[in-house]
Protein backbone atom coordinates (compact mmCIF):
# COMPACT_ATOMS: atom_id res chain seq x y z
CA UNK A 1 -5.48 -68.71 145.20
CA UNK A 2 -4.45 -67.43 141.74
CA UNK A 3 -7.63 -66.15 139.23
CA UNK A 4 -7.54 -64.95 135.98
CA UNK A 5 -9.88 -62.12 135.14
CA UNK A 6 -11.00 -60.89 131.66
CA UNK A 7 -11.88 -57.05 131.50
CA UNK A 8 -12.69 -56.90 127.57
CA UNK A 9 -8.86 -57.35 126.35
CA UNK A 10 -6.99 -56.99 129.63
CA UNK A 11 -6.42 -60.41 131.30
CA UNK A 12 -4.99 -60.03 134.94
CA UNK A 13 -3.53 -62.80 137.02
CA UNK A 14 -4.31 -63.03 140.73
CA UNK A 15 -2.14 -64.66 143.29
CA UNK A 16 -2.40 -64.84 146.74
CA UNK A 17 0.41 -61.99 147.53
CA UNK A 18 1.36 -60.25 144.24
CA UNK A 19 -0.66 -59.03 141.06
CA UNK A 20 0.65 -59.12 137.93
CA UNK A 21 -0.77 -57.09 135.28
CA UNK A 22 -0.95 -58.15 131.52
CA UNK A 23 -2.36 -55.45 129.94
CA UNK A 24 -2.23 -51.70 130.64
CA UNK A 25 -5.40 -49.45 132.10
CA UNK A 26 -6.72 -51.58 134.75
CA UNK A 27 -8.94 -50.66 137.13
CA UNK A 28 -7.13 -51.92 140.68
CA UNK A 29 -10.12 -52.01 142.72
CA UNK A 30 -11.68 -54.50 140.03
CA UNK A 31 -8.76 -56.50 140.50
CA UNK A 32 -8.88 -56.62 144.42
CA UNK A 33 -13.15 -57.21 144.20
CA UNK A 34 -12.36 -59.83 142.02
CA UNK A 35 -9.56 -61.31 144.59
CA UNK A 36 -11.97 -61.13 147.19
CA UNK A 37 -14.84 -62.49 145.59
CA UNK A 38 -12.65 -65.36 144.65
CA UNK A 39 -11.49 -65.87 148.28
CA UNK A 40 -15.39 -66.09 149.09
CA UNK A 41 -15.96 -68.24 146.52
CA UNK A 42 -13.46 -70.79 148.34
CA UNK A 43 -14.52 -69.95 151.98
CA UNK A 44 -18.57 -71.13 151.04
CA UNK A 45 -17.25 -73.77 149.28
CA UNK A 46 -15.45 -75.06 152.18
CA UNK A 47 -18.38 -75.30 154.19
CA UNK A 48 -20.35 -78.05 152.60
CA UNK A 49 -19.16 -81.41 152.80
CA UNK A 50 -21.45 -82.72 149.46
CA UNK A 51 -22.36 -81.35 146.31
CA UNK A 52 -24.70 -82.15 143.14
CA UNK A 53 -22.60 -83.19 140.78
CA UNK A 54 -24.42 -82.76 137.37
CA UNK A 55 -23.09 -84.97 133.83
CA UNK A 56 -24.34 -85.29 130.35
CA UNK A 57 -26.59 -88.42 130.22
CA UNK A 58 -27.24 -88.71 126.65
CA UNK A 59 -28.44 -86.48 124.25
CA UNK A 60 -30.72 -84.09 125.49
CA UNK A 61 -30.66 -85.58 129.48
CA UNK A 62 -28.56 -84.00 131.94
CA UNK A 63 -28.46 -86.28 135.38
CA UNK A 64 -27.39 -84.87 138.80
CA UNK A 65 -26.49 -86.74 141.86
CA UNK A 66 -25.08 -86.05 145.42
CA UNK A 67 -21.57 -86.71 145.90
CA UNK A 68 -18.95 -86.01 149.23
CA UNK A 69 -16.12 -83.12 148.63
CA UNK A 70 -13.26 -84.63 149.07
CA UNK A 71 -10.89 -81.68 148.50
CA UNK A 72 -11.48 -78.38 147.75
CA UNK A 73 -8.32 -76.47 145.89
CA UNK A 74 -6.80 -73.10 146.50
CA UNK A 75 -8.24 -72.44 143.01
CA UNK A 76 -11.30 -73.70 143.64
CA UNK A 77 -10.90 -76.67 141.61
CA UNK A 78 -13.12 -79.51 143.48
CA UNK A 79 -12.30 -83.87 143.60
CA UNK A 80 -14.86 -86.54 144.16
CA UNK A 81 -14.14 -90.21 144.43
CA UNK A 82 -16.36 -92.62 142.35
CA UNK A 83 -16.24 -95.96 141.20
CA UNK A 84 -14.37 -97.12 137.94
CA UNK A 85 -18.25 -98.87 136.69
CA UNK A 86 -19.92 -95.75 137.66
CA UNK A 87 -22.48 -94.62 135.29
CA UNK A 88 -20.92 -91.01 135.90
CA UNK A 89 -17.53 -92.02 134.80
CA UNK A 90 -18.86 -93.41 131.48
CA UNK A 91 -21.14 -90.18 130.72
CA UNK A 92 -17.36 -87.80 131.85
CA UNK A 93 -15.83 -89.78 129.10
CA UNK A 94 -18.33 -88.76 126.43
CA UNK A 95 -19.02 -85.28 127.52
CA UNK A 96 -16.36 -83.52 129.76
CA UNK A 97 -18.79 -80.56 130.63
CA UNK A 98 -20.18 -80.81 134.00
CA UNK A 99 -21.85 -78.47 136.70
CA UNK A 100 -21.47 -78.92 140.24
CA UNK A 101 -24.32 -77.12 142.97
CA UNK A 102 -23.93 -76.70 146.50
CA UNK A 103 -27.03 -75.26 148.70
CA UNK A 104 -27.68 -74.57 152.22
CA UNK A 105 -31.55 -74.05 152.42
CA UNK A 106 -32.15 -70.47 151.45
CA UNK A 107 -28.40 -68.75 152.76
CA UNK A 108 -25.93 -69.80 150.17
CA UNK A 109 -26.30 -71.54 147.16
CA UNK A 110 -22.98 -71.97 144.77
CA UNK A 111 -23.23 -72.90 141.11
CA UNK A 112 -19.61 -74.38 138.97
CA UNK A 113 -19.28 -74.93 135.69
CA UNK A 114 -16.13 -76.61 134.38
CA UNK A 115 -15.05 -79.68 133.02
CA UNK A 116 -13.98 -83.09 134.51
CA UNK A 117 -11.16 -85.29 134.30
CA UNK A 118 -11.35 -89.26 135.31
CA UNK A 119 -7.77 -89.92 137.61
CA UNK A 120 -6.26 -93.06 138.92
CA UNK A 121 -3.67 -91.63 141.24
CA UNK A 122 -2.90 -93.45 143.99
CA UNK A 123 -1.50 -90.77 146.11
CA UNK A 124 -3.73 -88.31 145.49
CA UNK A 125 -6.22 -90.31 146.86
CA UNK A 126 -4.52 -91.04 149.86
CA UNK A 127 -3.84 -87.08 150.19
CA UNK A 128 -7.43 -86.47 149.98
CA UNK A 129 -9.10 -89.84 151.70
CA UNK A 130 -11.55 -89.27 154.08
CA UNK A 131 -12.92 -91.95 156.59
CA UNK A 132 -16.34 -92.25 155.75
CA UNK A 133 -15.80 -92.92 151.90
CA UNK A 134 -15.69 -96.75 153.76
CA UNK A 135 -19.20 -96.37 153.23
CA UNK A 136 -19.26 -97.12 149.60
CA UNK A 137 -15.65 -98.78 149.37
CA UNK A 138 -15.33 -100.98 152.34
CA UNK A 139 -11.69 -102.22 151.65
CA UNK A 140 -10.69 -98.56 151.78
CA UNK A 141 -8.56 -96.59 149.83
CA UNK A 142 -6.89 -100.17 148.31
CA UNK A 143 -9.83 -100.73 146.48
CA UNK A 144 -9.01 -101.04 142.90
CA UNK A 145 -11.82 -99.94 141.52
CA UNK A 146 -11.62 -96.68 142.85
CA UNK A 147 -11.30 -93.17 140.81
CA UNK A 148 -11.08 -89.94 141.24
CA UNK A 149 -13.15 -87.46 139.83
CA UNK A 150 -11.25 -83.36 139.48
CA UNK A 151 -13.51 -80.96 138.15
CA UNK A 152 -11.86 -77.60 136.82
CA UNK A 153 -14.14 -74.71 137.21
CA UNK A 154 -14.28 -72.62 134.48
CA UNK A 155 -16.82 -69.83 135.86
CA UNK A 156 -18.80 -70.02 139.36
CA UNK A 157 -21.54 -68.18 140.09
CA UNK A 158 -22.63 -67.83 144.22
CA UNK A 159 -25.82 -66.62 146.25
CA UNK A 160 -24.78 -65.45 149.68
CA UNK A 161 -27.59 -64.33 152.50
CA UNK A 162 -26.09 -65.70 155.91
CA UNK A 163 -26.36 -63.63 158.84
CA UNK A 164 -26.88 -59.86 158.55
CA UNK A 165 -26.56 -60.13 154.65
CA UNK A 166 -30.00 -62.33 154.97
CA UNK A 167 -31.41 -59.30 157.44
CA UNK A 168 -30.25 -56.96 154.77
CA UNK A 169 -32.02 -58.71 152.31
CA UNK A 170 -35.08 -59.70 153.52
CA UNK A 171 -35.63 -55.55 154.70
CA UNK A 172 -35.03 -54.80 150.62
CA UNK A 173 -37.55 -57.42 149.66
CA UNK A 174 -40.32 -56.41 152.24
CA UNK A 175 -39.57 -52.52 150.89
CA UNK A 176 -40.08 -53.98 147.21
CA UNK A 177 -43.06 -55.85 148.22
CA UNK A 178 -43.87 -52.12 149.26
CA UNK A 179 -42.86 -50.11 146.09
CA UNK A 180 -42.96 -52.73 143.40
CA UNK A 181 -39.39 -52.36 142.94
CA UNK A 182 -36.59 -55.59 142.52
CA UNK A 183 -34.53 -56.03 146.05
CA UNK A 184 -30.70 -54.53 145.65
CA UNK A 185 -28.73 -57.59 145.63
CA UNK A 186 -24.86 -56.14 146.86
CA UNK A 187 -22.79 -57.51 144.11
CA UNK A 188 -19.92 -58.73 145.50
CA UNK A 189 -21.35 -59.12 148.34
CA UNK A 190 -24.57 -61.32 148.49
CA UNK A 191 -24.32 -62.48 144.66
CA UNK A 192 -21.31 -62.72 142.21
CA UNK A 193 -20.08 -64.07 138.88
CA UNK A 194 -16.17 -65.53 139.48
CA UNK A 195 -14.06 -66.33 136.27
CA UNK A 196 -11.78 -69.30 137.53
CA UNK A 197 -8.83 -70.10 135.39
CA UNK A 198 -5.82 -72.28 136.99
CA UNK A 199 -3.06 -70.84 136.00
């Protein structure tokens, strides 16, 4: 996975065995928390087989609707298939900007921002064709009218409280309920903010 990081003028490049540093002064644990939280970033995403995939409608209206992964990059980067008469592919080519949510109840929830590009690649979608996209293009992959849908993140933002982070979690809020204190969130951890850049 390769991520680019801004700390105030120093911009760092990530990749999956080497760093390479732009800029002088920088902090190396930042860069290896911001590896990791990358890494995480990928491994939750990999987990959920839809997402909300979120357009500009029109001025003023945002619409959201559930789509199937059908590949998740190294980078993060996510593709959807749609139809070329899709609604969606009409409001992509007016406004670029999209979001894109995955949640699992109350453990993980994963928020993307980035932009989206309309593709008619034939053997990308063949790479990335999964079975039960039969279900809205019965004559399979052939289908003319399909089109693939790659969404760049930009910046990701993810909520993480599986297993003995959740524990952890629910002890700090039943102490804050307590003191009238906020719950400690572990940055990093349970909750962070991921710059995604492909490089």
């Amino acid at each position: 996975m390769k991520l680019a990081m801004n700390l105030g003028t120093h911009i760092i490049t990530l990749c999956p065995l080497t760093f390479r540093v732009l800029a002088p002064m920088v902090d190396l644990k930042e860069i290896v928390m911001a590896e990791n939280q990358a890494n995480k970033l990928k491994g939750l995403l990999e987990k959920f087989d839809s997402a909300m995939l979120v357009t500009h409608a029109g001025e003023d209206l945002i619409r959201a609707r559930p789509m199937l992964i059908a590949k998740v990059e190294d980078n993060c980067d996510l593709w959807f298939l749609t139809g070329k008469g899709s609604p969606k592919v009409h409001e992509i080519e007016s406004n670029q900007q999209v979001g894109v949510v995955c949640q699992d109840g109350k453990k993980v929830c994963i928020s993307i921002s980035g932009r989206a590009d309309l593709v008619n690649n034939r053997r990308k979608l063949n790479e990335i064709w999964k079975e039960q996209f039969k279900v809205w293009f019965p004559a399979g992959k052939d289908d003319p009218e399909i089109r693939l849908i790659f969404v760049r993140g930009e910046e990701a933002e993810f909520w993480d409280t599986q297993g003995a982070k959740g524990a952890r979690y629910m002890f700090s809020a039943v102490q804050s309920y307590a003191t009238g204190e906020k719950p400690e969130i572990k940055e990093g951890e349970q909750h962070a903010k991921v710059k995604l850049e492909a490089i």
